[in-house]
Protein backbone atom coordinates (compact mmCIF):
# COMPACT_ATOMS: atom_id res chain seq x y z
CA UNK A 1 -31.61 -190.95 -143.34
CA UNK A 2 -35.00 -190.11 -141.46
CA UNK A 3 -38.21 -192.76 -141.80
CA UNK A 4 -39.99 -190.55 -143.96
CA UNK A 5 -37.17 -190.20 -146.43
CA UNK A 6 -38.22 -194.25 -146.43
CA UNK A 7 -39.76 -195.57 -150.06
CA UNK A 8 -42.97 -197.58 -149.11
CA UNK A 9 -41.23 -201.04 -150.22
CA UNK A 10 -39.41 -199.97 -146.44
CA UNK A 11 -42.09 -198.36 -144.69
CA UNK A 12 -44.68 -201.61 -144.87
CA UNK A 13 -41.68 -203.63 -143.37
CA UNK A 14 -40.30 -200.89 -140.90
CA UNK A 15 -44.00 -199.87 -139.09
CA UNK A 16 -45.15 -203.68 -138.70
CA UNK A 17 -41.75 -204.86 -137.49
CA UNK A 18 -41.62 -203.56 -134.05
CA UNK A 19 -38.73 -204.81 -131.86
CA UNK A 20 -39.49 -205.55 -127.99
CA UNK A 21 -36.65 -203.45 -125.61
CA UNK A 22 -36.89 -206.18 -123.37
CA UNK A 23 -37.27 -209.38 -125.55
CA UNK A 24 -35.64 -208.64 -128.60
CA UNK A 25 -38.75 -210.24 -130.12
CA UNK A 26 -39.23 -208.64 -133.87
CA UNK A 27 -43.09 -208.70 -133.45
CA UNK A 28 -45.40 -206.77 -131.76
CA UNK A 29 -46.93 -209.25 -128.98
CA UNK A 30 -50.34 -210.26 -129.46
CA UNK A 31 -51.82 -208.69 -126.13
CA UNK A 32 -54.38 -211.34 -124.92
CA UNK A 33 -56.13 -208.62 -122.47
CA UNK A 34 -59.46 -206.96 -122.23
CA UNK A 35 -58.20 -204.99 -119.56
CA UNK A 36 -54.99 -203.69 -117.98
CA UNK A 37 -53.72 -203.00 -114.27
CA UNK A 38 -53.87 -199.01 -113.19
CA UNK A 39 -50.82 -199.03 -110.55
CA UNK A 40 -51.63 -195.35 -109.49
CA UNK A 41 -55.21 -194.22 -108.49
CA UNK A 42 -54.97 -190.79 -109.84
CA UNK A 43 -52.88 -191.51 -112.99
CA UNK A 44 -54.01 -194.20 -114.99
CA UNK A 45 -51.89 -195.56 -117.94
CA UNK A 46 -51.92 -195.30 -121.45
CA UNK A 47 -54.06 -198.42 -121.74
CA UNK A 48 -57.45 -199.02 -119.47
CA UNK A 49 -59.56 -201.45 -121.62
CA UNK A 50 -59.23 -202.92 -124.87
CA UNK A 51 -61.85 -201.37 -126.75
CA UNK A 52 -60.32 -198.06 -126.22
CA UNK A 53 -57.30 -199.02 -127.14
CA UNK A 54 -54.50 -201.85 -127.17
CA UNK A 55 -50.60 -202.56 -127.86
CA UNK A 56 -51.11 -204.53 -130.83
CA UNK A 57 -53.88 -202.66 -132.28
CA UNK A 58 -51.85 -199.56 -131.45
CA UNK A 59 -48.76 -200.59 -134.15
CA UNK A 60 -51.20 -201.66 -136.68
CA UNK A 61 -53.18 -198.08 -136.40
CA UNK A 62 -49.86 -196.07 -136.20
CA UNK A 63 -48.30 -198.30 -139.48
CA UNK A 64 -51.88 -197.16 -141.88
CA UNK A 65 -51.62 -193.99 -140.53
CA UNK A 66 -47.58 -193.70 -141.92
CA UNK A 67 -48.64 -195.73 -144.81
CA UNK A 68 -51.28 -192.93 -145.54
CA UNK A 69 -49.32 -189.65 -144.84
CA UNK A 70 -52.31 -189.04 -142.20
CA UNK A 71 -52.19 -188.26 -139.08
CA UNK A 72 -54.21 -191.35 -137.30
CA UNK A 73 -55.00 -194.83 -137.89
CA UNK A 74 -57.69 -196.56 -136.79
CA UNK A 75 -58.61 -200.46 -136.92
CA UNK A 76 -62.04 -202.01 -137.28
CA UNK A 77 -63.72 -205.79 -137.02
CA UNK A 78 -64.55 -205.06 -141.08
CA UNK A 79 -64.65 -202.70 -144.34
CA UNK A 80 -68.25 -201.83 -143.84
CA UNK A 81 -67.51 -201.11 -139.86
CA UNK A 82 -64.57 -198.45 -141.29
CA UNK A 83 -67.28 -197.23 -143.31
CA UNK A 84 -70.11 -196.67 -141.17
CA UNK A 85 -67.97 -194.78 -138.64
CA UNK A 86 -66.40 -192.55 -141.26
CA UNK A 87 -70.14 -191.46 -142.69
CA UNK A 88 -71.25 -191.20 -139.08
CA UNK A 89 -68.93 -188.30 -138.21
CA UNK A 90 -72.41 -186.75 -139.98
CA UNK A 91 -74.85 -185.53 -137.98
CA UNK A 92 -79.32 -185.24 -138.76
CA UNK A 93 -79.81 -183.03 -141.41
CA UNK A 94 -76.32 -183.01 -143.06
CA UNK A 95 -76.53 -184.22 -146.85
CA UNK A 96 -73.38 -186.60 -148.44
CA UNK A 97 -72.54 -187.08 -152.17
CA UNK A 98 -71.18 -189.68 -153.71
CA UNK A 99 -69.38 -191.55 -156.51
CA UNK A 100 -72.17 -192.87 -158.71
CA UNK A 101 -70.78 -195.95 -159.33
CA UNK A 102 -69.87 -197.12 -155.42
CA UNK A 103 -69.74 -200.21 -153.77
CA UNK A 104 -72.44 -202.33 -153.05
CA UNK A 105 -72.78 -202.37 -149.30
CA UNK A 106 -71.55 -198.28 -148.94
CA UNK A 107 -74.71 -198.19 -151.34
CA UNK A 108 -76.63 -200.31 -148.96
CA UNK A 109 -75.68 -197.96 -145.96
CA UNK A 110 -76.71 -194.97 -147.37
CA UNK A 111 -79.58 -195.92 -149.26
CA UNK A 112 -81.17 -198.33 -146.30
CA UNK A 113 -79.68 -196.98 -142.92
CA UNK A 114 -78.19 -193.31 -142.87
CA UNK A 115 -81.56 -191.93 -144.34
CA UNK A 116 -83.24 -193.33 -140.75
CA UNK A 117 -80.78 -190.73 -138.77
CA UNK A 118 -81.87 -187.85 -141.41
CA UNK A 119 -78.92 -188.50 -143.17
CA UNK A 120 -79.44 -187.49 -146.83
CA UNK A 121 -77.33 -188.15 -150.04
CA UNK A 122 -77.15 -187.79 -153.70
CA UNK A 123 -75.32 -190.05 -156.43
CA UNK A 124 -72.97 -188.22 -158.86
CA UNK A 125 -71.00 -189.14 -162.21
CA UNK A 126 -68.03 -187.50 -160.04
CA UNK A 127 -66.06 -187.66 -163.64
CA UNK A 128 -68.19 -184.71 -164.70
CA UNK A 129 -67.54 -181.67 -162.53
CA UNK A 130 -70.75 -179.51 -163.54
CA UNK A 131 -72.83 -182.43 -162.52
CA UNK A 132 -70.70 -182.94 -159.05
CA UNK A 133 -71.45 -178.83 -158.60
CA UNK A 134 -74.66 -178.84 -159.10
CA UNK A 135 -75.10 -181.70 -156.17
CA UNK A 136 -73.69 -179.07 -154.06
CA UNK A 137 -76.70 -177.98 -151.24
CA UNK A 138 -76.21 -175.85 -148.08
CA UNK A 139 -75.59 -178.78 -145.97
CA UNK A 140 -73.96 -181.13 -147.96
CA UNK A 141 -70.94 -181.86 -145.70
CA UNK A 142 -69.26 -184.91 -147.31
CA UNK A 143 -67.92 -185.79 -151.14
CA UNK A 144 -67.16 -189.66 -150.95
CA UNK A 145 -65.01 -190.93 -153.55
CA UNK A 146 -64.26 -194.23 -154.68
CA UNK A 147 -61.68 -194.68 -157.15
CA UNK A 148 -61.48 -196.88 -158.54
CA UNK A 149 -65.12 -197.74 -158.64
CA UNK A 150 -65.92 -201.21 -157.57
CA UNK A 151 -66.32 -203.04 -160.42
CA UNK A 152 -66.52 -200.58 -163.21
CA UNK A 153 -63.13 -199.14 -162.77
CA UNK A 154 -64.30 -196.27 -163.03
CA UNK A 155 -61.61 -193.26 -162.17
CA UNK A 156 -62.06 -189.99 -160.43
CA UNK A 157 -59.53 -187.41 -160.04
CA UNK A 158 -59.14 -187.17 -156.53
CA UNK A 159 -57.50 -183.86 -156.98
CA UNK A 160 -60.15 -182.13 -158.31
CA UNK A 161 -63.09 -183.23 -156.52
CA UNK A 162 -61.02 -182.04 -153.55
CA UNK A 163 -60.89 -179.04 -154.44
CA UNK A 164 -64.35 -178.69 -155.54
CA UNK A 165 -65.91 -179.83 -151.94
CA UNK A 166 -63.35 -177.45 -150.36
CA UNK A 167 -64.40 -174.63 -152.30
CA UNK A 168 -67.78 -175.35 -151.02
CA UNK A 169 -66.92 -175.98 -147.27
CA UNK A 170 -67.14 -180.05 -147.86
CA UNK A 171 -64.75 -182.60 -146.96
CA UNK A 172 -63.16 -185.72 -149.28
CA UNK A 173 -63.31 -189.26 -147.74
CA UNK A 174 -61.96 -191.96 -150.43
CA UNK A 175 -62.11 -195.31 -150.66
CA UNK A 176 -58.76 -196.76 -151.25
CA UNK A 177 -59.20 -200.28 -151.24
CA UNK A 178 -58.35 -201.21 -154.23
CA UNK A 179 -55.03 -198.90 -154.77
CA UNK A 180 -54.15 -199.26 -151.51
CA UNK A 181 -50.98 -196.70 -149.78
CA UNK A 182 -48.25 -198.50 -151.58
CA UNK A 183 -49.81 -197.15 -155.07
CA UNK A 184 -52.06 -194.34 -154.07
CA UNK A 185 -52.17 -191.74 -151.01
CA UNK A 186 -55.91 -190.12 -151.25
CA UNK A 187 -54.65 -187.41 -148.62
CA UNK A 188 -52.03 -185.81 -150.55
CA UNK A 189 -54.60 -185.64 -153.40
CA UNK A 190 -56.55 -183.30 -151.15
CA UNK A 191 -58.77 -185.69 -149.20
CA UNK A 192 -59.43 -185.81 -145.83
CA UNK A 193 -60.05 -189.17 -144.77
CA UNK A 194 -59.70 -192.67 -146.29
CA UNK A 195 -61.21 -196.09 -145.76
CA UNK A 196 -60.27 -199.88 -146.62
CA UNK A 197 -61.81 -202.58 -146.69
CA UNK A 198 -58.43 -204.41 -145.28
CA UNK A 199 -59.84 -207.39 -145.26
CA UNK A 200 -59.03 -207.32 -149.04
CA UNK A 201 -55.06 -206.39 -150.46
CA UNK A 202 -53.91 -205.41 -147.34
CA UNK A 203 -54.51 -208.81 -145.66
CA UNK A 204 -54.25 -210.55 -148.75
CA UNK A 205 -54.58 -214.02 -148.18
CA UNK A 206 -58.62 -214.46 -147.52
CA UNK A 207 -57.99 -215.35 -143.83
CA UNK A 208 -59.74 -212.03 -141.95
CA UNK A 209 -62.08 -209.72 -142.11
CA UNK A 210 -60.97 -205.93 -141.40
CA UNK A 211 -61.29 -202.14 -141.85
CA UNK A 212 -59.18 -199.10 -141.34
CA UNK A 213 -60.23 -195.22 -141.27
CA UNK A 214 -57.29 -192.58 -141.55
CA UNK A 215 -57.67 -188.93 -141.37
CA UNK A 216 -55.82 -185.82 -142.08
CA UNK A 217 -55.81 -184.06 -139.14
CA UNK A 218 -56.31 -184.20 -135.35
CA UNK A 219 -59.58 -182.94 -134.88
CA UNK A 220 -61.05 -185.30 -137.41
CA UNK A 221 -59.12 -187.92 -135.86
CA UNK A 222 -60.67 -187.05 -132.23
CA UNK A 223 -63.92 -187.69 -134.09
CA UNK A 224 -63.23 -191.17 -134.99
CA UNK A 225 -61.76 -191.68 -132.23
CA UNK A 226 -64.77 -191.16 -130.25
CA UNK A 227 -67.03 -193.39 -132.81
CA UNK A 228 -64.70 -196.38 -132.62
CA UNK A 229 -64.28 -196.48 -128.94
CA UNK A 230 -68.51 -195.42 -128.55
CA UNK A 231 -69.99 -198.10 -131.18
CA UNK A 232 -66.93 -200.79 -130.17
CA UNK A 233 -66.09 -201.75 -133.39
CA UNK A 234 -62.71 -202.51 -133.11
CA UNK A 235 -61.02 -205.24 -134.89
CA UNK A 236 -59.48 -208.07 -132.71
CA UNK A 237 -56.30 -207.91 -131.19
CA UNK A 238 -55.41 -211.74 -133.03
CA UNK A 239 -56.45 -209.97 -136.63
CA UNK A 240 -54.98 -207.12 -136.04
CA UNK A 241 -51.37 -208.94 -135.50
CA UNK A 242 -52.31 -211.34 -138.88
CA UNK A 243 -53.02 -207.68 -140.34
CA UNK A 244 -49.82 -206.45 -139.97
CA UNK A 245 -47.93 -209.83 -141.03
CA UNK A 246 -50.06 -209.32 -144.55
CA UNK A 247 -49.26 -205.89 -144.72
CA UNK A 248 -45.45 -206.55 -144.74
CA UNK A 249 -45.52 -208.45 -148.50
CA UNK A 250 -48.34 -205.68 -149.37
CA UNK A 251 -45.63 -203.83 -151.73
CA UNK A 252 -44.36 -207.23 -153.67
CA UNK A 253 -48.00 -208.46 -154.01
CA UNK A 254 -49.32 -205.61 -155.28
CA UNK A 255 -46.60 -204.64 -157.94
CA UNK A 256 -46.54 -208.49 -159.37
CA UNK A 257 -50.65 -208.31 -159.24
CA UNK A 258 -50.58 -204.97 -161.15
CA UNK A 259 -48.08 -206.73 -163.94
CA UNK A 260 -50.63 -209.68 -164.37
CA UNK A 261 -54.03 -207.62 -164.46
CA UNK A 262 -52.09 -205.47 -166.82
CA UNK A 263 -51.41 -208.04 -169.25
CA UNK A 264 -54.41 -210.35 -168.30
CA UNK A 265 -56.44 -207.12 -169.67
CA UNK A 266 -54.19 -206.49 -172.83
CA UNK A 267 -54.84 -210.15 -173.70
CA UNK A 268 -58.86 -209.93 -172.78
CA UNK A 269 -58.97 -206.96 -175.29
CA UNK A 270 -57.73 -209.29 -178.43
CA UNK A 271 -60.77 -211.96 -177.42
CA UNK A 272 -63.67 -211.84 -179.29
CA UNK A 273 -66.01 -212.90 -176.73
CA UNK A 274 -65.22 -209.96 -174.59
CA UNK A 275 -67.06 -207.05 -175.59
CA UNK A 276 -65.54 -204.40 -172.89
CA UNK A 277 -62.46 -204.34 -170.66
CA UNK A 278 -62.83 -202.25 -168.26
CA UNK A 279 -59.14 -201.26 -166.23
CA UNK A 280 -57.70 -198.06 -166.23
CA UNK A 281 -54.16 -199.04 -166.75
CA UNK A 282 -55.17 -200.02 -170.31
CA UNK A 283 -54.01 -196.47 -172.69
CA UNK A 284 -57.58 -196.88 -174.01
CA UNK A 285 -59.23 -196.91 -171.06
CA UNK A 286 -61.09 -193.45 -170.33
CA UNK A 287 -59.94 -193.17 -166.75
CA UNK A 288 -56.51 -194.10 -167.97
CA UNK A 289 -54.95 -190.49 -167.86
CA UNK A 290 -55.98 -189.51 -164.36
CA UNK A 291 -55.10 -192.81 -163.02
CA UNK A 292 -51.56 -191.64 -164.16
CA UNK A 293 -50.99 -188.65 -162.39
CA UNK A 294 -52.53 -190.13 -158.97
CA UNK A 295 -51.92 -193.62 -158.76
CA UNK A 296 -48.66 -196.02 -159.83
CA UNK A 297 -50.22 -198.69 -161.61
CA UNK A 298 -54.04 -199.87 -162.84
CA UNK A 299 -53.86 -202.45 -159.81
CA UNK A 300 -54.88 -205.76 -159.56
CA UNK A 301 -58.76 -205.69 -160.37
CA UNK A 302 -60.46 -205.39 -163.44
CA UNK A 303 -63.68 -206.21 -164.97
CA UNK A 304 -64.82 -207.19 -168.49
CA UNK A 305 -68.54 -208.48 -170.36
CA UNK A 306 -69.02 -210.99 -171.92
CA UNK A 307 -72.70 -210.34 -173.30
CA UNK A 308 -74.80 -212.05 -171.06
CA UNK A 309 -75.64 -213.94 -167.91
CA UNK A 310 -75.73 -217.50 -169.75
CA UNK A 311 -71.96 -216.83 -171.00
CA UNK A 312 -70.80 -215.56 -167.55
CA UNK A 313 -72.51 -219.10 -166.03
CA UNK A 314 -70.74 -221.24 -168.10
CA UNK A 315 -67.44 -219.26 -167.59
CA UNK A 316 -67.58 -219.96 -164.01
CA UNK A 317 -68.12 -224.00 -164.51
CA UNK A 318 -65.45 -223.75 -166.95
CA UNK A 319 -62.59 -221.98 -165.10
CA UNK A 320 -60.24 -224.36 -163.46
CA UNK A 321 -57.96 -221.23 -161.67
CA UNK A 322 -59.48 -218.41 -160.05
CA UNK A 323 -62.06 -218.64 -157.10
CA UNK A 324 -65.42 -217.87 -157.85
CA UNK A 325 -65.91 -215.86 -154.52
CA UNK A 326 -67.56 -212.50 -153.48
CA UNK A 327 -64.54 -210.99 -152.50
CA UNK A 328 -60.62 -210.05 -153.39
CA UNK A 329 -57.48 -209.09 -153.26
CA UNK A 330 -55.92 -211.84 -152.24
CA UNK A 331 -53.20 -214.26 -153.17
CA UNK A 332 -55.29 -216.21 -155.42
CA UNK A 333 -56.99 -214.87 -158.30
CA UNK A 334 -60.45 -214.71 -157.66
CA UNK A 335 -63.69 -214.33 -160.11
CA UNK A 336 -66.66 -212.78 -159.16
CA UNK A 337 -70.53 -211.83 -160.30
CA UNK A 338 -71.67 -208.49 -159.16
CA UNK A 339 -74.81 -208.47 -160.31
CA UNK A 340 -75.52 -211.35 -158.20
CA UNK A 341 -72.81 -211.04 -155.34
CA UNK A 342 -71.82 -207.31 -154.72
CA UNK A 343 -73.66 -205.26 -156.33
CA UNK A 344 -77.19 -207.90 -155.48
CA UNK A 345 -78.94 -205.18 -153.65
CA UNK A 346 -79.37 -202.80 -156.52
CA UNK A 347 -82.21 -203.67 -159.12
CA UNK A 348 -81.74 -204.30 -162.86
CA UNK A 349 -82.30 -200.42 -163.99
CA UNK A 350 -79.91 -198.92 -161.13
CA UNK A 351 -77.26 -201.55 -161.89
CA UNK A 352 -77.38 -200.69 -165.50
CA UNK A 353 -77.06 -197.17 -165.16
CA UNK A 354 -74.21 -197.65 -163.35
CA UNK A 355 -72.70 -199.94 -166.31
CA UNK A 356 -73.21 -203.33 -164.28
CA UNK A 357 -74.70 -205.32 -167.08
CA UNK A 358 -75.63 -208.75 -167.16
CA UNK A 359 -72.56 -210.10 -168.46
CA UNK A 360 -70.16 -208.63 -166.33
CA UNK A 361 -67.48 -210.41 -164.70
CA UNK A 362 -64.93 -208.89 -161.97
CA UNK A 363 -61.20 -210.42 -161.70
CA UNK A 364 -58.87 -209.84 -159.08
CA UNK A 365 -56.12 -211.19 -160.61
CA UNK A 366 -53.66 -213.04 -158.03
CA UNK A 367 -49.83 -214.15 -158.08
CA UNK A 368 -50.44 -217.35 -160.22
CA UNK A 369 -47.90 -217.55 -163.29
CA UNK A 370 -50.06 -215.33 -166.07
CA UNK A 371 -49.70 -217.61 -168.72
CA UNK A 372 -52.01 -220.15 -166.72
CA UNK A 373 -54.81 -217.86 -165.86
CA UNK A 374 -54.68 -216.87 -169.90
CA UNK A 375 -54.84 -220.31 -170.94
CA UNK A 376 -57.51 -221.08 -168.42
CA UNK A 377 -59.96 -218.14 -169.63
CA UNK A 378 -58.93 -219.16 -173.31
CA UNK A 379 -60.43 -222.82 -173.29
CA UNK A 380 -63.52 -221.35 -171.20
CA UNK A 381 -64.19 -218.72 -174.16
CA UNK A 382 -64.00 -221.66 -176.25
CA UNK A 383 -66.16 -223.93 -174.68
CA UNK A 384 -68.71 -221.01 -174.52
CA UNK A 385 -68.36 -220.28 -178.34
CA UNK A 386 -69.62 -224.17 -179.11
């Protein structure tokens, strides 16, 4: 049996567990070094200096890369860094579309800081094809996909916008943060690059801040490459090691997450309070088809109104379980305002176009026994109903 007939229960244990030959130690070492001794002067070794490249980063790039059926990994101090670099493989004058509904700080970057290098985009409903076609210009170079939006949940079929944007000479970067590898591989949908923000389910346990970039092939890879070792955004070699210990419970986490947003969103659909669930592994959910065929599960987030800013105040005082917090994916369930924490640097008429209204709430639901974190969101709808 070959590693790659591995399922990826095995593979997040087999690429982070890297015996020593010498040691017999079952973790990679954490490499304390900025630099490393050159014993020939012609021939220099595989390692020089630790922004271009070191042992411990080196196992955590090579596991995402496995993890992602790509071809190379590479590690970063955060999401946004991972982003950055990956838009920045565009050059002055090219033109990048993107998912409509995106995250708050990718919206921030191209909005407030690509348009300075010449750098121009366009938003798309990516659910509606004419409308992605029609975005289409001479140098549009990039389609970036995020699916599932952050925090609409909002699905795009990664399949066909691939197509689309390679029918016009374009290439796919995806945003996989919230699927992550163990229940959905962006590049063999047809993209050609993805980003995490790792800090969030592959970490999992709030303690770091991280990003990762894999691409399809080499020469894309060579382009990264460059970037990360130019701009010296590299994530740490102590992170990187607590990386890799998060990513070995990634599979458990995120299937026992998955059951409990599942049913935490069957059970938010009965409540009369809520006026919209929004999760796409609900069968009523609009997204909930093409979530199907490319991903295993609905995973762990979801997000659901509850008519107004007032009402989402008072559900945050009232909740005794999850975290009220700007981020997730982590152990602990964790509850969240975008309109205020996320999505902040949009105004009121972008964030409701996008379907971020005033009483929406986003949940990444943790490992806490379910029947708690229903209780708990029962007697704060009840409170709010007095």
């Amino acid at each position: 049996m070959t590693k790659d007939a591995f399922s990826d229960w095995t593979k997040v244990i087999k690429t982070t567990t890297k015996p020593d030959k010498e040691s017999g130690a079952i973790n990679p070492a954490i490499q304390l070094s900025s630099t490393f001794e050159q014993r020939d002067f012609d021939h220099f070794g595989h390692w020089d200096y630790a922004r271009s490249g070191n042992p411990t980063r080196d196992v955590l790039e090579e596991s995402i890369a496995e993890l992602e059926h790509g071809t190379r990994g590479f590690a970063f101090a955060t999401g946004m860094a991972a982003i950055s670099t990956a838009l920045l493989t565009l050059n002055q004058g090219d033109h990048v579309i993107l998912t409509k509904n995106v995250y708050g700080g990718t919206f921030r970057l191209v909005e407030e800081v690509l348009t300075k290098y010449g750098i121009s985009h366009t938003f798309v409903d990516l659910g509606n094809p004419a409308d992605l076609e029609e975005a289409f210009q001479d140098n549009t170079k990039v389609v970036y996909v995020e699916t599932p939006s952050n925090p609409t949940l909002q699905v795009t079929d990664i399949r066909l916008v691939a197509k689309i944007a390679h029918d016009h000479g374009a290439l796919v970067f995806a945003d996989n943060t919230f699927m992550t590898p163990v229940l959905q591989k962006p590049l063999d949908l047809g993209a050609d690059l993805v980003v995490h923000s790792a800090t969030k389910f592959l970490a999992g346990h709030s303690d770091i801040l991280a990003g990762l970039v894999v691409t399809k092939d080499e020469d894309l890879g060579k382009q990264i490459y460059f970037l990360q070792n130019a701009m010296g955004a590299t994530l740490g070699v102590s992170d990187s090691w607590l990386l890799m210990r998060g990513i070995k419970t990634l599979a458990v986490r995120m299937e026992k997450e998955s059951q409990n947003a599942l049913e935490l969103a069957q059970w938010l659909e009965q409540q009369e309070l809520v006026t919209k669930v929004n999760y796409p592994g609900l069968e009523a959910d609009a997204g909930y088809a093409v979530q199907s065929s490319q991903a295993k599960s609905g995973g762990a987030v979801l997000s659901f109104d509850i008519g107004s800013e007032d009402n989402v105040r008072q559900l945050v005082a009232e909740l005794k379980i999850p975290i009220f917090s700007v981020s997730l994916g982590a152990v602990e369930s964790i509850i969240s305002y975008p309109p205020k924490m996320s999505h902040a640097e949009m105004n009121v008429e972008e964030r409701h176009d996008r379907g971020i209204t005033d009483g929406l709430v986003r949940y990444s639901v943790g490992l806490e026994d379910i029947n708690d974190l229903k209780a708990d969101l029962h007697q704060a709808f009840l409170k709010i109903k007095e």
